[in-house]
Protein backbone atom coordinates (compact mmCIF):
# COMPACT_ATOMS: atom_id res chain seq x y z
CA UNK A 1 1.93 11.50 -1.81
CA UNK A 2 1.32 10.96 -5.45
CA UNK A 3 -1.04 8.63 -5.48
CA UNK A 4 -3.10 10.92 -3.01
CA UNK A 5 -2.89 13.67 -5.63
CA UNK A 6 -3.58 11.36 -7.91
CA UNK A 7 -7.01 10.16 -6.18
CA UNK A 8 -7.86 13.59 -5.68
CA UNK A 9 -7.81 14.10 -9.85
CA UNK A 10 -9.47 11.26 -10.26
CA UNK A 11 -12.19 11.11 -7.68
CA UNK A 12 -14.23 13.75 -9.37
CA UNK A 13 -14.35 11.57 -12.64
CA UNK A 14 -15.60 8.23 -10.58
CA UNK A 15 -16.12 7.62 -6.51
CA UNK A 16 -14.41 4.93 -6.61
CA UNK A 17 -11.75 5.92 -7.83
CA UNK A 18 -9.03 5.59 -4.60
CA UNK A 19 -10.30 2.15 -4.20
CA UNK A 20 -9.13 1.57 -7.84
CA UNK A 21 -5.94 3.08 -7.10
CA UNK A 22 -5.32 0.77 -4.13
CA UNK A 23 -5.81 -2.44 -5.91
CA UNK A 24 -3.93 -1.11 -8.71
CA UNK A 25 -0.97 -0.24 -6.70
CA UNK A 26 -0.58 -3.59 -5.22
CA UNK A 27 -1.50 -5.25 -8.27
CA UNK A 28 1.63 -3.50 -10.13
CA UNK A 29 4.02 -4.28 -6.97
CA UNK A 30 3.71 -7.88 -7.71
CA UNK A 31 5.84 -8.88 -10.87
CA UNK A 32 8.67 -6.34 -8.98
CA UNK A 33 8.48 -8.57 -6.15
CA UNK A 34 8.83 -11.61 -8.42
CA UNK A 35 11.89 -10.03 -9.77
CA UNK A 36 13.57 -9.03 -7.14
CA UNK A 37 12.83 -11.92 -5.23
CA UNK A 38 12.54 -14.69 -7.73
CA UNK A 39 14.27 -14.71 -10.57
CA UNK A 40 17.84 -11.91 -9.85
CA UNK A 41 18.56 -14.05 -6.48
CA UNK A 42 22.62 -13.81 -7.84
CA UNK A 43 22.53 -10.36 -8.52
CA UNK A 44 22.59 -8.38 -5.36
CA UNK A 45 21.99 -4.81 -6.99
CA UNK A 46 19.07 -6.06 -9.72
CA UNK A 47 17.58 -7.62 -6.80
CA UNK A 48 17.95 -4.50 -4.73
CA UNK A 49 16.66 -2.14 -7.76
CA UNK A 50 13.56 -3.75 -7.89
CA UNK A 51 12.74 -4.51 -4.09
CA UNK A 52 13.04 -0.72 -3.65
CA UNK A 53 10.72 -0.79 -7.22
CA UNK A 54 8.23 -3.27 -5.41
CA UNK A 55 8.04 -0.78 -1.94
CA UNK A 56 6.96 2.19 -4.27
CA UNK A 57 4.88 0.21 -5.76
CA UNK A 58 3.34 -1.44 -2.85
CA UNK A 59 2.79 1.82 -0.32
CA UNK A 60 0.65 3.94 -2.64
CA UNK A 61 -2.11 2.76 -0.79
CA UNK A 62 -1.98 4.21 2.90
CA UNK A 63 -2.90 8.02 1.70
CA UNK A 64 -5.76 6.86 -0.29
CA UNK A 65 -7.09 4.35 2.73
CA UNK A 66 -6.77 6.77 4.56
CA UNK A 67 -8.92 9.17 3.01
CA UNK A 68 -11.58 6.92 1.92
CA UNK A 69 -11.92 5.75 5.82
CA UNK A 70 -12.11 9.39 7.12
CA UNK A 71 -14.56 10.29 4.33
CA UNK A 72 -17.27 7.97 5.89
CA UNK A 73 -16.40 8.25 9.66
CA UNK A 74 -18.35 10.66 11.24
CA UNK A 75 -16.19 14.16 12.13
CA UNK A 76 -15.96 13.33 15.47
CA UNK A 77 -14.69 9.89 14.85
CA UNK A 78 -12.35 10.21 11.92
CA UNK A 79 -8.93 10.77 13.87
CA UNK A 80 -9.83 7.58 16.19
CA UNK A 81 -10.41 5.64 13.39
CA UNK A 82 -7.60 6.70 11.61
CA UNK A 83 -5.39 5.54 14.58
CA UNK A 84 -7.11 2.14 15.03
CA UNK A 85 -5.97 1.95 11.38
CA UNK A 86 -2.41 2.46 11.50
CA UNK A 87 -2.65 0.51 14.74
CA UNK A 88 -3.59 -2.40 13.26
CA UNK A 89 -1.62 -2.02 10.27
CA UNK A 90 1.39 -2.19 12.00
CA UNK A 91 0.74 -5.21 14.65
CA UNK A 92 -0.43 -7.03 11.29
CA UNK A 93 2.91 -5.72 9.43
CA UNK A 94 4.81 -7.04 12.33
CA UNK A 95 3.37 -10.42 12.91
CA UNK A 96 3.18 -11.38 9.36
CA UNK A 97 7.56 -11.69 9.10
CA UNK A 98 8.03 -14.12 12.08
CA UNK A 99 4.67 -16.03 10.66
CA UNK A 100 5.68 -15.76 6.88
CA UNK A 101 9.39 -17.41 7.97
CA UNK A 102 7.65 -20.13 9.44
CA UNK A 103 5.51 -21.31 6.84
């Protein structure tokens, strides 16, 4: 939810800026994951600190998605495509842990 008040601030300044907030987001949830994954392997609670860290991080992006894709649906097509969306987003989600474990 903060990152979709934040859009909202910062969307009358530029247009783009939710798209700006999305890359940002996930650009910043990479060195956590690093951390947390990487280099605190022995310590269960760093590790832990900064995986939670990394999914903060990571999931500021689904209210501002969200909002950019209903802002250029048309009104009668915005809640379908919001569905398709999250549809998709989670069959992705899903498939990519049994596919990531096998490579």
């Amino acid at each position: 939810m903060g990152t979709g008040r934040l859009c909202d601030v910062l969307e009358k300044r530029t247009y783009y800026a939710k798209a700006l907030i999305c890359v940002a987001q996930s650009l910043l949830a990479i060195p956590t994951a690093l951390i947390g994954f990487v280099f605190f392997t022995d310590s269960y609670w760093i590790s832990f600190v900064f995986v939670v860290l990394e999914n903060l991080l990571a999931e500021g992006w689904r209210s501002p998605t969200i909002s950019m894709l209903t802002a250029v649906c048309p009104p009668n097509m915005r809640s379908s495509a919001a569905a398709v969306y999250l549809m998709f987003t989670t069959i992705f989600g899903t498939i990519s842990n049994p596919l990531l474990g096998a490579i």
